[in-house]
Structure formats: C-alpha cells, structure tokens
C-alpha atoms as a PDB file:
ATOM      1  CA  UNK A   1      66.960  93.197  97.646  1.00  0.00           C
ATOM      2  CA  UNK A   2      64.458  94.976  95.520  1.00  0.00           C
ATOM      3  CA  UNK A   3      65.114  96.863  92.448  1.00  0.00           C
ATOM      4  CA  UNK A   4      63.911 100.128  94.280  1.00  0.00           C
ATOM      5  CA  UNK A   5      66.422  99.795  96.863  1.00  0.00           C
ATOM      6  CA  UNK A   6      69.101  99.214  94.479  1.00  0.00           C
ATOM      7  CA  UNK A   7      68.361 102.376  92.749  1.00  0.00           C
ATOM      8  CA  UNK A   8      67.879 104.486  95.748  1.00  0.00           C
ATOM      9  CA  UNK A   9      71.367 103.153  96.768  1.00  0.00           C
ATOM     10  CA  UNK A  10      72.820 104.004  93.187  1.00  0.00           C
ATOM     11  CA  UNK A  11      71.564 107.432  94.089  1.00  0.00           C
ATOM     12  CA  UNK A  12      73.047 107.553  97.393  1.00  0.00           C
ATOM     13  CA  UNK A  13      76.631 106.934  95.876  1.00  0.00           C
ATOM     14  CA  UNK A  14      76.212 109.699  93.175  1.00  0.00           C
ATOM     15  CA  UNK A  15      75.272 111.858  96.300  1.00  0.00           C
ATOM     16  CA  UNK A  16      78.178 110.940  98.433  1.00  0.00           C
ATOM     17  CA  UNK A  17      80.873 112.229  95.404  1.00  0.00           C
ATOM     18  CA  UNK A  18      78.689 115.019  94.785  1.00  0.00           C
ATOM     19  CA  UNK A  19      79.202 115.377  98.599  1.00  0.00           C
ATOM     20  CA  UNK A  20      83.871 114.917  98.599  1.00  0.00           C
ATOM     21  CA  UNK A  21      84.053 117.297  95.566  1.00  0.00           C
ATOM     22  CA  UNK A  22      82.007 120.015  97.371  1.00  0.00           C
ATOM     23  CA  UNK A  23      84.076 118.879 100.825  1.00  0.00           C
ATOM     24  CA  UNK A  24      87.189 119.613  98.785  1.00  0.00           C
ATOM     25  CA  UNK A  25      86.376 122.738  97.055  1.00  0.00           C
ATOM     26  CA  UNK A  26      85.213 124.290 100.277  1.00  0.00           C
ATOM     27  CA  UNK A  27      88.092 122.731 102.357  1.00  0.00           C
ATOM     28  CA  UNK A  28      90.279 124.772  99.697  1.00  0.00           C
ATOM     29  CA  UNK A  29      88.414 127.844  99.999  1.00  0.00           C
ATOM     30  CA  UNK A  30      88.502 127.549 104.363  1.00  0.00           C
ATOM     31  CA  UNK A  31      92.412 127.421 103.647  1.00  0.00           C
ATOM     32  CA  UNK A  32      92.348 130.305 101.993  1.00  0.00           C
ATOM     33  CA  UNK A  33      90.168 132.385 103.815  1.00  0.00           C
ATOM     34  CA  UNK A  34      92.033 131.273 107.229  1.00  0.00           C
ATOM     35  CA  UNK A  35      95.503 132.740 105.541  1.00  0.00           C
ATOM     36  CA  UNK A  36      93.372 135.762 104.932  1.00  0.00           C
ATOM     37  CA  UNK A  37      92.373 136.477 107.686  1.00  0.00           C
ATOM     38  CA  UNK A  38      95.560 136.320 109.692  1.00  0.00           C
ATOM     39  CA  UNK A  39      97.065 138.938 107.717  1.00  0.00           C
ATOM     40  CA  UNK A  40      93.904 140.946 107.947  1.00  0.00           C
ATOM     41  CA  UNK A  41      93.858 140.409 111.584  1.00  0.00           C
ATOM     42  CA  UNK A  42      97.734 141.372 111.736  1.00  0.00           C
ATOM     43  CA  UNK A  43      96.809 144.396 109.568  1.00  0.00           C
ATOM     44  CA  UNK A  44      94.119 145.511 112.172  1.00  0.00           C
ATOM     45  CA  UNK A  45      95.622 145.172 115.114  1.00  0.00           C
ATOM     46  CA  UNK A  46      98.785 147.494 113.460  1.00  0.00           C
ATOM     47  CA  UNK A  47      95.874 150.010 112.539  1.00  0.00           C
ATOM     48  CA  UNK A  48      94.410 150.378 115.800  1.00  0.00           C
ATOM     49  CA  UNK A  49      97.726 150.218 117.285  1.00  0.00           C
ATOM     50  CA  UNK A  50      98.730 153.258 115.060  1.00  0.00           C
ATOM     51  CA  UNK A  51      95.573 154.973 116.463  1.00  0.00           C
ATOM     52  CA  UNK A  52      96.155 154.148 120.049  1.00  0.00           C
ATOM     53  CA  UNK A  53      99.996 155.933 119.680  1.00  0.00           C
ATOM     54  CA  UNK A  54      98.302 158.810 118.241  1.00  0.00           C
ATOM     55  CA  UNK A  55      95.688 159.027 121.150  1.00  0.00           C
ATOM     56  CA  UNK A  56      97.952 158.359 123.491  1.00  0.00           C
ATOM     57  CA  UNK A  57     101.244 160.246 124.653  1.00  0.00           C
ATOM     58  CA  UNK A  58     103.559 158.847 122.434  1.00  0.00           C
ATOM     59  CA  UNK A  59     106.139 161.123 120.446  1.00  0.00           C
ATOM     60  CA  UNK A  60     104.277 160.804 116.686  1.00  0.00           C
ATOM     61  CA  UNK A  61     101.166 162.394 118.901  1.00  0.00           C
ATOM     62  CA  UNK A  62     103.137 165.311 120.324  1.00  0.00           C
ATOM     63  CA  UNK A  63     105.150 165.886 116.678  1.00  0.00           C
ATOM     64  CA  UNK A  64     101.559 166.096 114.944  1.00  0.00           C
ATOM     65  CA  UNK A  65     100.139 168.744 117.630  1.00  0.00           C
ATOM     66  CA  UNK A  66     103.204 170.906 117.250  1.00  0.00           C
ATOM     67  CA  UNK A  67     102.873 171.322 113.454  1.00  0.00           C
ATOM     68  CA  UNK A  68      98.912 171.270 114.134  1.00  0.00           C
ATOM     69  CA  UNK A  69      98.124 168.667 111.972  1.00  0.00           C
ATOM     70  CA  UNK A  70      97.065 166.095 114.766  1.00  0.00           C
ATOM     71  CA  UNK A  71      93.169 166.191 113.846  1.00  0.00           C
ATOM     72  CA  UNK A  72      94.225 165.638 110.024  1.00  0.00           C
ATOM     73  CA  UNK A  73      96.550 162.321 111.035  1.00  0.00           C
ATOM     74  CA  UNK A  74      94.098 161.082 113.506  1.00  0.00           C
ATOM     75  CA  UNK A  75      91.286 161.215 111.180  1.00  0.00           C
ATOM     76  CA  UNK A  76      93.271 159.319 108.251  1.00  0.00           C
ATOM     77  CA  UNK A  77      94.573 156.594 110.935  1.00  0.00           C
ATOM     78  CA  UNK A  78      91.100 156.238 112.326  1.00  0.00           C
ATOM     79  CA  UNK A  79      89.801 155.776 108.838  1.00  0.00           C
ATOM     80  CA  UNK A  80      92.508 152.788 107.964  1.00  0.00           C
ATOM     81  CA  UNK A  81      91.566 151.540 111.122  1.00  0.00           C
ATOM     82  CA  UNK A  82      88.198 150.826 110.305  1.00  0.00           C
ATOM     83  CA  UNK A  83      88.878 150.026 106.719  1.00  0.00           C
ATOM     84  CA  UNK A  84      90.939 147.213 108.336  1.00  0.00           C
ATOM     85  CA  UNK A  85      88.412 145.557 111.111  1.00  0.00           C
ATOM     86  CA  UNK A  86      85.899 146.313 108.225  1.00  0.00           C
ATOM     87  CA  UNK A  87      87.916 143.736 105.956  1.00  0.00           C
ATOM     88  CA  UNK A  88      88.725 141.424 108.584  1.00  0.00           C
ATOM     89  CA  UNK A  89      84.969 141.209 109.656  1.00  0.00           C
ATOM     90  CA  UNK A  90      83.898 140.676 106.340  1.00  0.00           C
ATOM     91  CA  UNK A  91      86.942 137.965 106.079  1.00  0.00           C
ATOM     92  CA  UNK A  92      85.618 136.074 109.196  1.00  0.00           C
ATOM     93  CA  UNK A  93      82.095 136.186 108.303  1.00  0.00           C
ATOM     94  CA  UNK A  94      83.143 134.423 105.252  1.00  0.00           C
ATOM     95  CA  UNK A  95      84.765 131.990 106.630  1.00  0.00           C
ATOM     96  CA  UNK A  96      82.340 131.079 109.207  1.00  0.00           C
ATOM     97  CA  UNK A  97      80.129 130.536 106.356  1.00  0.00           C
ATOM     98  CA  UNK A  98      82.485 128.248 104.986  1.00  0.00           C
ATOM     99  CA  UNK A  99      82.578 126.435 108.204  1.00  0.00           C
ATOM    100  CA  UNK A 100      79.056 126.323 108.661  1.00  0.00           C
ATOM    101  CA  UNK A 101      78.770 124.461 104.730  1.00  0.00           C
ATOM    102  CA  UNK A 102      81.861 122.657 105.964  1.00  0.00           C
ATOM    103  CA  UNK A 103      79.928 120.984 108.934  1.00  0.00           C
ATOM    104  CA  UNK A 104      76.603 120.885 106.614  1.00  0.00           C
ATOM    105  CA  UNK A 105      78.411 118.392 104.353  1.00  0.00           C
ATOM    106  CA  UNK A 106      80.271 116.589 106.610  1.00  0.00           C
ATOM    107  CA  UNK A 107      77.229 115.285 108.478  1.00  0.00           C
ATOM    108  CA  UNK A 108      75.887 114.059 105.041  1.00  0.00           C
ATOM    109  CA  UNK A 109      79.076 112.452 104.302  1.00  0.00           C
ATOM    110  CA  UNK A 110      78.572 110.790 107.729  1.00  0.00           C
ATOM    111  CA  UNK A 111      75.188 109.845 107.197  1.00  0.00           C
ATOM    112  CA  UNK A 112      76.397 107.956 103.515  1.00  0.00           C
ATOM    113  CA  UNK A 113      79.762 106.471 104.898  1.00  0.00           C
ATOM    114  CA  UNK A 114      78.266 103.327 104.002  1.00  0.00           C
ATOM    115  CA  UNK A 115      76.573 103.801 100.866  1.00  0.00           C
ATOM    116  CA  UNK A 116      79.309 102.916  98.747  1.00  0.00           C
ATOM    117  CA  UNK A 117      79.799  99.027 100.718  1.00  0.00           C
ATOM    118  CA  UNK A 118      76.148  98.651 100.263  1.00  0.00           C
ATOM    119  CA  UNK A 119      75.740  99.092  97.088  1.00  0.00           C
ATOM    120  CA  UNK A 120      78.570  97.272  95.950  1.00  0.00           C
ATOM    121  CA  UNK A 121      76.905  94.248  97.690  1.00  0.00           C
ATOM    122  CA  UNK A 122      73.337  94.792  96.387  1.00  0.00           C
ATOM    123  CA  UNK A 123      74.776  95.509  93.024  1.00  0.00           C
ATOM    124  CA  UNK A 124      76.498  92.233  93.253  1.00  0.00           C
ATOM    125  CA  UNK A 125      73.833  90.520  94.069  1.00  0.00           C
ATOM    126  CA  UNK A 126      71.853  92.010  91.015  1.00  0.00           C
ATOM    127  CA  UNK A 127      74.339  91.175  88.285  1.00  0.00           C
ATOM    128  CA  UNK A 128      73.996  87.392  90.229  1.00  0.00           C
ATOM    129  CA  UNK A 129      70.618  87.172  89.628  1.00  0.00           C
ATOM    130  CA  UNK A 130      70.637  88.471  86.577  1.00  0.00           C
ATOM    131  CA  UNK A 131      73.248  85.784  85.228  1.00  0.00           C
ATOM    132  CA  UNK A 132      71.274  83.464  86.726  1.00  0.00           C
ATOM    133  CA  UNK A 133      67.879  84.125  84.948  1.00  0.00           C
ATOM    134  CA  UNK A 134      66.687  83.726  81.321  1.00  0.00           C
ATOM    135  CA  UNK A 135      67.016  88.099  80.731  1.00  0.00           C
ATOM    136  CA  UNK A 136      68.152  88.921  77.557  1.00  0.00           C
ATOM    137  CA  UNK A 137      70.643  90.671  80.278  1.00  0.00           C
ATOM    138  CA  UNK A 138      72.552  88.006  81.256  1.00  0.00           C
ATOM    139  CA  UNK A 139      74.468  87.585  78.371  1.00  0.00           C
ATOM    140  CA  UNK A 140      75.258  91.342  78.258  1.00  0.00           C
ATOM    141  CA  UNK A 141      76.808  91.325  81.862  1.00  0.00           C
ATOM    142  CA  UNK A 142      78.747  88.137  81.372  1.00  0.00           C
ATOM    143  CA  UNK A 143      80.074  90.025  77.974  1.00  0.00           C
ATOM    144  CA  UNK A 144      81.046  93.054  80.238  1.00  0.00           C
ATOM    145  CA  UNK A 145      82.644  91.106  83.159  1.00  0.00           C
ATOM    146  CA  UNK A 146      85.011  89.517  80.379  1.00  0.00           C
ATOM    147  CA  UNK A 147      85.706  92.861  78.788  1.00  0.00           C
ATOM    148  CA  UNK A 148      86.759  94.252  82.738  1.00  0.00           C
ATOM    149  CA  UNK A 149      88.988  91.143  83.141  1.00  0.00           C
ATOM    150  CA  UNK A 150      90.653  91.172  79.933  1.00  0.00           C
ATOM    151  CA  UNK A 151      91.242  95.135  80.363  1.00  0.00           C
ATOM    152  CA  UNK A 152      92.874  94.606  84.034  1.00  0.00           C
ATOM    153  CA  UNK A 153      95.276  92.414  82.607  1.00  0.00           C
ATOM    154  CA  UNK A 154      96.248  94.848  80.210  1.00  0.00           C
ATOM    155  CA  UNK A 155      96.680  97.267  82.800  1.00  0.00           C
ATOM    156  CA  UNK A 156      98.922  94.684  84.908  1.00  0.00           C
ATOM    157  CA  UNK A 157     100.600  94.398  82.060  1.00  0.00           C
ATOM    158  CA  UNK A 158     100.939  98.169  81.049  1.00  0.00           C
ATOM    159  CA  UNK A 159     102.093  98.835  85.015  1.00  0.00           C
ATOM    160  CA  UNK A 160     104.492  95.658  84.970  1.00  0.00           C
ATOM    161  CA  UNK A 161     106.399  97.475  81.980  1.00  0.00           C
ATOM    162  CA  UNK A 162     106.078 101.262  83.670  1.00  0.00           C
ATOM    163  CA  UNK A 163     107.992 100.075  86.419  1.00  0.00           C
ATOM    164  CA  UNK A 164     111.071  98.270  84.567  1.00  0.00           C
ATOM    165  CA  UNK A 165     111.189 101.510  82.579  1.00  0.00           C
ATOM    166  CA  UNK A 166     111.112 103.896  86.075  1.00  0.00           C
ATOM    167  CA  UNK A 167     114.139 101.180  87.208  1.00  0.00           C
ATOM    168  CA  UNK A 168     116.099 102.017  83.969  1.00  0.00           C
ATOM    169  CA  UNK A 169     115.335 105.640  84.262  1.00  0.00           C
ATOM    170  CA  UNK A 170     116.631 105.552  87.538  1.00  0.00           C
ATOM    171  CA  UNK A 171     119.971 103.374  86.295  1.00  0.00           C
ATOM    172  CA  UNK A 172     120.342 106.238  83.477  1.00  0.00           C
ATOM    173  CA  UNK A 173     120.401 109.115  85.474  1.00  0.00           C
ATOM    174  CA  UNK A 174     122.915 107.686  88.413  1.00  0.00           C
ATOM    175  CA  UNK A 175     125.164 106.715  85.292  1.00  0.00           C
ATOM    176  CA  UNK A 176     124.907 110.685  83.825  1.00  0.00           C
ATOM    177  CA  UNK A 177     125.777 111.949  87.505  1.00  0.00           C
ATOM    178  CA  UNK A 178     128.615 109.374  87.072  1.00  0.00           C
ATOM    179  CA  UNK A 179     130.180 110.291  83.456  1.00  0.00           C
ATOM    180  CA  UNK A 180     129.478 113.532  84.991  1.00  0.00           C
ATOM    181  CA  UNK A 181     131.766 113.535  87.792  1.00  0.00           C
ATOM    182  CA  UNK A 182     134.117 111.766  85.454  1.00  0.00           C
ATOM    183  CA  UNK A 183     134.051 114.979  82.796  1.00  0.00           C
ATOM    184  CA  UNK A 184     134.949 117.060  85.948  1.00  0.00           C
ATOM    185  CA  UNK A 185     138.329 115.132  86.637  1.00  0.00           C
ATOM    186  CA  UNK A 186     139.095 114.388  83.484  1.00  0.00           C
ATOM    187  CA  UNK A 187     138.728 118.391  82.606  1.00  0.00           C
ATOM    188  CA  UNK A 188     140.909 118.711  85.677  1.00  0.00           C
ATOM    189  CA  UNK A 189     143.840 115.940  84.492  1.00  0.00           C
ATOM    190  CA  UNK A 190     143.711 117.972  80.666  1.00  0.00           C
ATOM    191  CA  UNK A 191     144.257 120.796  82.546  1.00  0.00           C
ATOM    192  CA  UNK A 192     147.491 119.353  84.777  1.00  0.00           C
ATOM    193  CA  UNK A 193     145.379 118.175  87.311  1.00  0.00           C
ATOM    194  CA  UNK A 194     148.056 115.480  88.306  1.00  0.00           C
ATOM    195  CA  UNK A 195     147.887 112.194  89.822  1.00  0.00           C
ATOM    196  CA  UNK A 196     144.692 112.401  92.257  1.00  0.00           C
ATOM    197  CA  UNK A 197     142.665 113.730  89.036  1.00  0.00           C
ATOM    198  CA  UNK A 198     144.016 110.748  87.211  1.00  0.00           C
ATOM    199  CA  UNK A 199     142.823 108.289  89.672  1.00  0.00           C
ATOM    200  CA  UNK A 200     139.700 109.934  90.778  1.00  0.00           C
ATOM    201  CA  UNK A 201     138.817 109.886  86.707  1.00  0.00           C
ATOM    202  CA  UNK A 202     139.402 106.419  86.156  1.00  0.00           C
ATOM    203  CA  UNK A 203     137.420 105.641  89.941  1.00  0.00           C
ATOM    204  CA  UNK A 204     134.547 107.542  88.460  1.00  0.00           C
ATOM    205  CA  UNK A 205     134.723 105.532  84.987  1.00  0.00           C
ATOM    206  CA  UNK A 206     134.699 101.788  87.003  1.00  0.00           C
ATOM    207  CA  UNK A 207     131.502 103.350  88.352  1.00  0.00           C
ATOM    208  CA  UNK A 208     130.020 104.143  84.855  1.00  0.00           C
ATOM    209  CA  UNK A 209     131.113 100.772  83.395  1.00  0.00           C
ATOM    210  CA  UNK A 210     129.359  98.651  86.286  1.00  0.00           C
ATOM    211  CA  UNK A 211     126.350 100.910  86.008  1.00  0.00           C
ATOM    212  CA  UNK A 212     126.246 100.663  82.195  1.00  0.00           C
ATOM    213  CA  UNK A 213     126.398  97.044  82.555  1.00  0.00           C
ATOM    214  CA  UNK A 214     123.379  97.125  85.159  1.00  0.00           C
ATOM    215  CA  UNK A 215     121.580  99.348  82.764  1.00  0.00           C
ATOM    216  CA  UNK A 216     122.078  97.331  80.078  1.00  0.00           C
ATOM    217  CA  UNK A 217     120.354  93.701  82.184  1.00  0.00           C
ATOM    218  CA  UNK A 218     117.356  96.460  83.163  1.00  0.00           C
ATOM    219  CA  UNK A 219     116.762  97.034  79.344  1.00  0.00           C
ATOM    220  CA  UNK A 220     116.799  93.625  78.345  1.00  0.00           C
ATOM    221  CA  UNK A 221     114.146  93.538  80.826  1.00  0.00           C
ATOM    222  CA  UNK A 222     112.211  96.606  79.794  1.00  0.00           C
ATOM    223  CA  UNK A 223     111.901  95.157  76.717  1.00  0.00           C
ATOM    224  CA  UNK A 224     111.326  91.819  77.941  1.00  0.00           C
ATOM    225  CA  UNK A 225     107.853  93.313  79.899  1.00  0.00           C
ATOM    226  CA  UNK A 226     107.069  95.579  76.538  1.00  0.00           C
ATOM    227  CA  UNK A 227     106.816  92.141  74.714  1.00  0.00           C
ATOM    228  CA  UNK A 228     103.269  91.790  76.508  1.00  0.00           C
ATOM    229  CA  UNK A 229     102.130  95.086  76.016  1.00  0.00           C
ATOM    230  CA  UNK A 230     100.551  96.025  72.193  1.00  0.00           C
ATOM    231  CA  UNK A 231     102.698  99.157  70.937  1.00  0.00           C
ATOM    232  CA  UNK A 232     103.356 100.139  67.451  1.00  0.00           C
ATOM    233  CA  UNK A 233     106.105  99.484  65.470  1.00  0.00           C
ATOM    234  CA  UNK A 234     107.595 102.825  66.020  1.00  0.00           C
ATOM    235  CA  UNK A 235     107.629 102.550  69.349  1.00  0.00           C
ATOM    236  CA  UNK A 236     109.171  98.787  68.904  1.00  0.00           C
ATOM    237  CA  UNK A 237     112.267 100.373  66.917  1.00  0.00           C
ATOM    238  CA  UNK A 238     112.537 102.890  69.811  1.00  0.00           C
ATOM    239  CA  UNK A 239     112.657  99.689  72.034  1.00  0.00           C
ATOM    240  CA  UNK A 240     115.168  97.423  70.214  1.00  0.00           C
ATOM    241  CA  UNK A 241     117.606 100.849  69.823  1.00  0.00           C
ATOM    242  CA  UNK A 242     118.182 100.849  73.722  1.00  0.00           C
ATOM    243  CA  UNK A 243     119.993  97.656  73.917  1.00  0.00           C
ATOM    244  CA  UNK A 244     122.575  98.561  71.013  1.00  0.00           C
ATOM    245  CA  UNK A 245     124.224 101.745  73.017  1.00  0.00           C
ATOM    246  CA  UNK A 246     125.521  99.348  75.396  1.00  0.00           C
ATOM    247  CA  UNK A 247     127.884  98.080  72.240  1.00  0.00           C
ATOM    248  CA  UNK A 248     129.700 100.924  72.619  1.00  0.00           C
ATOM    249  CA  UNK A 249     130.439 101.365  75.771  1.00  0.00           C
ATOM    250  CA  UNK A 250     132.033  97.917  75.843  1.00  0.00           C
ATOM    251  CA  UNK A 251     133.627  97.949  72.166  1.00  0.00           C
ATOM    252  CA  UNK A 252     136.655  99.706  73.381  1.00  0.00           C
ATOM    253  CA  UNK A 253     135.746 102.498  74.685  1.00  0.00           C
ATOM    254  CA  UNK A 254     137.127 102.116  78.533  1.00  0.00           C
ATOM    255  CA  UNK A 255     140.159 101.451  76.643  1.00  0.00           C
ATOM    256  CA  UNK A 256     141.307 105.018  75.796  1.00  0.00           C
ATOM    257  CA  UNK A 257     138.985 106.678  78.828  1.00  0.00           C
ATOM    258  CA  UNK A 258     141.523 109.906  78.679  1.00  0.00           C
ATOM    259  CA  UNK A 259     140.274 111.550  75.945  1.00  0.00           C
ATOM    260  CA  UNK A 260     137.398 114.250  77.178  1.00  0.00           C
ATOM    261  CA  UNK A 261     135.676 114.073  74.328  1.00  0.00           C
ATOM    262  CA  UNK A 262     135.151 110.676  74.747  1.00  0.00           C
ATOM    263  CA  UNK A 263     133.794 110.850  77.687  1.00  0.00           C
ATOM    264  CA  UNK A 264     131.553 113.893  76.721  1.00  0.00           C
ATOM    265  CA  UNK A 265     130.161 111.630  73.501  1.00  0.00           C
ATOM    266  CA  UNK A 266     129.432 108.700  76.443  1.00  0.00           C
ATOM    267  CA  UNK A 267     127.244 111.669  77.805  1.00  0.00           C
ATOM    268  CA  UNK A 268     125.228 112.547  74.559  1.00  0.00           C
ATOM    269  CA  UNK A 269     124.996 108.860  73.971  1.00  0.00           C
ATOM    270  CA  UNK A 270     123.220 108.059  77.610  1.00  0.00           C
ATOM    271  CA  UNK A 271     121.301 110.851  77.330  1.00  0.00           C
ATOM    272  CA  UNK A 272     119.777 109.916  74.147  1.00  0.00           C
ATOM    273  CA  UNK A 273     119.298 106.392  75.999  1.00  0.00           C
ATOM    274  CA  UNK A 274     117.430 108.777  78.744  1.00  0.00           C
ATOM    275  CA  UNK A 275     115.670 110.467  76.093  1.00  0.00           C
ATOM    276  CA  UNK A 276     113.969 107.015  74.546  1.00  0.00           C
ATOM    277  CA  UNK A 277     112.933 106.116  77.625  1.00  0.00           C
ATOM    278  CA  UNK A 278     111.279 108.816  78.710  1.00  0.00           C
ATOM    279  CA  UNK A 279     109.251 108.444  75.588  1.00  0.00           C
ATOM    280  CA  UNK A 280     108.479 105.198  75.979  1.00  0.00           C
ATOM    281  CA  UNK A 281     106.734 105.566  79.608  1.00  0.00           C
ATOM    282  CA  UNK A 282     105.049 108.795  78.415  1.00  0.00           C
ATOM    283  CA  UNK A 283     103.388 106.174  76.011  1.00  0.00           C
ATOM    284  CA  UNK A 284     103.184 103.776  78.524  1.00  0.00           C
ATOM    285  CA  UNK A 285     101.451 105.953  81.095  1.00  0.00           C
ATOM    286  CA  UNK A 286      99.308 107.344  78.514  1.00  0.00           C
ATOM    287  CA  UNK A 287      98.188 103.778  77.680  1.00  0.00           C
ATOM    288  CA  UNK A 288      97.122 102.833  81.175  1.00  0.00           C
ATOM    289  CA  UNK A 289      95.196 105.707  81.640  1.00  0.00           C
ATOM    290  CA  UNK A 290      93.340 105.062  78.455  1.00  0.00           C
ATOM    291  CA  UNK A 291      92.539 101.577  80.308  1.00  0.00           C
ATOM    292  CA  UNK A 292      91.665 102.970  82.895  1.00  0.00           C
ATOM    293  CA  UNK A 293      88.861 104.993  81.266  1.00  0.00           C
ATOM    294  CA  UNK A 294      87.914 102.177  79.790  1.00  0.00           C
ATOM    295  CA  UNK A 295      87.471  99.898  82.999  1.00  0.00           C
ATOM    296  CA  UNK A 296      85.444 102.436  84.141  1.00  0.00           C
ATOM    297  CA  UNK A 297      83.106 102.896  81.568  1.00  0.00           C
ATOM    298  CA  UNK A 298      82.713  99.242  81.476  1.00  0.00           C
ATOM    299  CA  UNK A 299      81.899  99.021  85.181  1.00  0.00           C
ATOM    300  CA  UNK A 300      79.495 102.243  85.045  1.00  0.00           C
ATOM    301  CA  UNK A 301      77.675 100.657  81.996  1.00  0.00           C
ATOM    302  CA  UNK A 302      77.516  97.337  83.845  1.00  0.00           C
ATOM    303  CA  UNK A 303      75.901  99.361  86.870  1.00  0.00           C
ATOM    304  CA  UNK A 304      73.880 100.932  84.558  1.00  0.00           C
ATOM    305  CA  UNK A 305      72.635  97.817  83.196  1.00  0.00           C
ATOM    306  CA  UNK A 306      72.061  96.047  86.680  1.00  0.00           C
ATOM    307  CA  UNK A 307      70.156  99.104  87.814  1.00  0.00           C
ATOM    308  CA  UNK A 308      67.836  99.220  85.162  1.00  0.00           C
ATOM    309  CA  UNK A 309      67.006  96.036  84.765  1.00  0.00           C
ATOM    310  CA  UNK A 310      64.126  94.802  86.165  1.00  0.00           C
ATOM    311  CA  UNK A 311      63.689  90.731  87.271  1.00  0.00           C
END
C-alpha cells in the first residue's frame, strides 16, 4: 500500500471523530429541541383553544360581552395565540435543521464505517516494513512498541489492584450497615429493650465478626496486588495501616460487645478503614488514567511516525 494511501486513510479517521463528536453534540441538541417543542406545541394548542372558547359560545365569551370587554380579551388571547405557534414554528424549524445536519453526518459516518479497520491494517503493514528495512525508523518504532507493551502491563497491573480495592470497599461498607444495625439494638437493649434486642445485637455482631474477618483476607490481598504497582511511600504506610485494624476487632473486643460505645468506636475505626481506601483507588484510578494518556501518545506518535515516513 502506498504512502499516499496511508495518509489519505490517516485523514479519513481524523474525519470520522470529527464526524461522532459533531453526531453527539447535535444528537444532544435534537433532544432538546424535541422536549421543546412538545411543551410549545402543548402551549399552542391551549392558546388557540382559549381563542376558540372565546369565539365560540362558551360562558367566558358571554361574561366578557356583558361587561363589554370581549374585543379587549379577544385581542390579548389572539395575540398569545400567535406568540405561541410563532415559538413553536420557530422551535420546529430548528429542529428540522438539526435533523437535516443529523442525516448530513450520518451518511458520512456511513461512507467512513470502515476507515478505522483499514487503516489499522495499512498502518500495520507500514510499521512492518519499516522494521524490516535499513530506516533510521526502524529502531524508533521497535523503541515505541516496547514502551506500549511495558505501559499495558502497568495498566493490567494498576486495574488488577483497582478491583481488589472496589472488593474491599464493598466488604467495608456491608460491615458499617452491619455495626450499624448492631448500634440500633444495642441502643434499644441500653434502653430496656429486653431479650429480642439482646439477641438481635449479638446476631448482628456474628455478622460483623465474619465480615471483618473477610475484610481482613481482601486486604491482605489489596496489598498483595499494590506490591506490583509503583506508589510512594506514603501511600505504602497508608497500605500496611489497613491490615492492623483487624487486631482489634479480634483482641477482645467481641468479648464485652454490650457496651455502645464500643460498638460506636468499631464504627469510627471501619470507617477510617473506608476512608484509606478510598484514597488509595483515587490514586489508583488517577494512575491508570495517567497510563492511559500515555499509551496513547505513544500509539499517536508511532502513527505519526509510520505516516510520515517515506520507504
């Protein structure tokens, strides 16, 4: 495939998301307009329905004639009338405007469905050839193709640990709407709540403990997956704090469970837990989309390069 073709190609693709942005922005806009214009059409057709009473024999008609101020009401009504189609015809004018644009693009977009596959394969042909030659090229590309690799198994990597976090998260908040329902009866038992508070307290805390003991194997693991992601050694302390709250959940604390304010420091505790978490993915997240910048201006400069060289 020729050089030529390549570029024209390269062109094609910049046209075709040139194309879906303008597709989007006007399938926004014919949303919007469409909304309008059912409330303008509404508005009309109560406008012209207030003019028809007053033309007609209907009882507003006859009180207006009896005072004498029919003329003056039938003017005003007449006048909203028309203020009304006028907005609604200006409303569907714009919108088959939008339409018409609407249509206009989507027959490009039909014309370049296949742009993208296309270039893709001529592209990958290029960068083949050019690996393949003596171009002071070849060595750039097979520098870039390393750089892409080594930055999609950081992201792997970075996505790996996002999702043990997201399982934790999860893990913390069902053990919060746990202590939760355990503050609730144990407020209740303080208060004289009786037997059934009692029981439903200590139900609620069995629930806690076998969650806090899942939470704690999903930690281990969170960290586990951080240990192939670079983070600083802030974030590292952050890490290695999670799996010391567990400590004192089991270090006697089930064993005097009665006490609300235990119970309520379990609470601050977790949430803290939630808190660390949070922070960490935030980082986490923030760190993938970083490398995912970077893929892609790796892959646009390798484009770049394969386009503009010339065999």
């Amino acid at each position: 495939m020729s050089d030529s073709t390549l570029k024209e190609l390269w062109q094609q693709v910049a046209e075709k998301k040139s194309c879906e942005a303008k597709q989007k922005e006007l399938t926004a806009q014919r949303d919007t307009l469409a909304d309008r214009l059912k409330k303008l059409e509404k508005s009309k057709l109560a406008e012209q329905a207030d003019v028809d009473r007053l033309e007609g024999h209907s009882l507003a008609a006859f009180f207006y004639q009896v005072i004498g101020k029919m003329d003056e009401k039938l003017d005003k009504e007449r006048q909203e009338a028309y203020a009304a189609r006028v907005k609604y015809d200006a409303a569907l004018h714009d919108l088959s405007s939008v339409d018409a644009d609407l249509d206009q693009i989507q027959n490009r977009l039909a014309r370049l469905s296949d742009c993208e596959r296309q270039y893709q394969a001529a592209l990958s042909e290029k960068i083949k050839s050019i690996k393949a030659s003596a171009h002071p090229a070849a060595q750039q590309v097979a520098e870039s193709e390393s750089r892409i690799a080594a930055l999609k198994v950081q992201k792997r990597e970075l996505l790996e640990a996002i999702n043990a976090g997201k399982t934790a998260l999860h893990t913390v908040n069902e053990v919060l709407e746990t202590l939760d329902n355990a503050e609730g009866w144990s407020t209740w038992d303080v208060m004289g709540g009786g037997l059934m508070a009692d029981l439903a307290k200590y139900e609620e805390l069995d629930d806690a403990q076998e969650q806090i003991e899942q939470l704690q194997v999903e930690l281990r693991r969170f960290k586990t997956e951080l240990a192939d992601v670079e983070i600083t050694a802030d974030l590292q302390v952050t890490v290695d704090s999670f799996l010391k709250f567990a400590d004192f959940f089991f270090d006697g604390l089930f064993a005097d469970w009665a006490v609300l304010d235990h119970i309520n420091q379990a609470q601050s505790r977790v949430e803290n837990t939630k808190d660390q978490i949070k922070r960490v993915l935030a980082l986490l997240k923030k760190m993938r989309e970083d490398v995912d910048v970077q893929i892609a201006d790796e892959k646009e400069k390798q484009e770049q390069l394969a386009v503009e060289t010339e065999l």
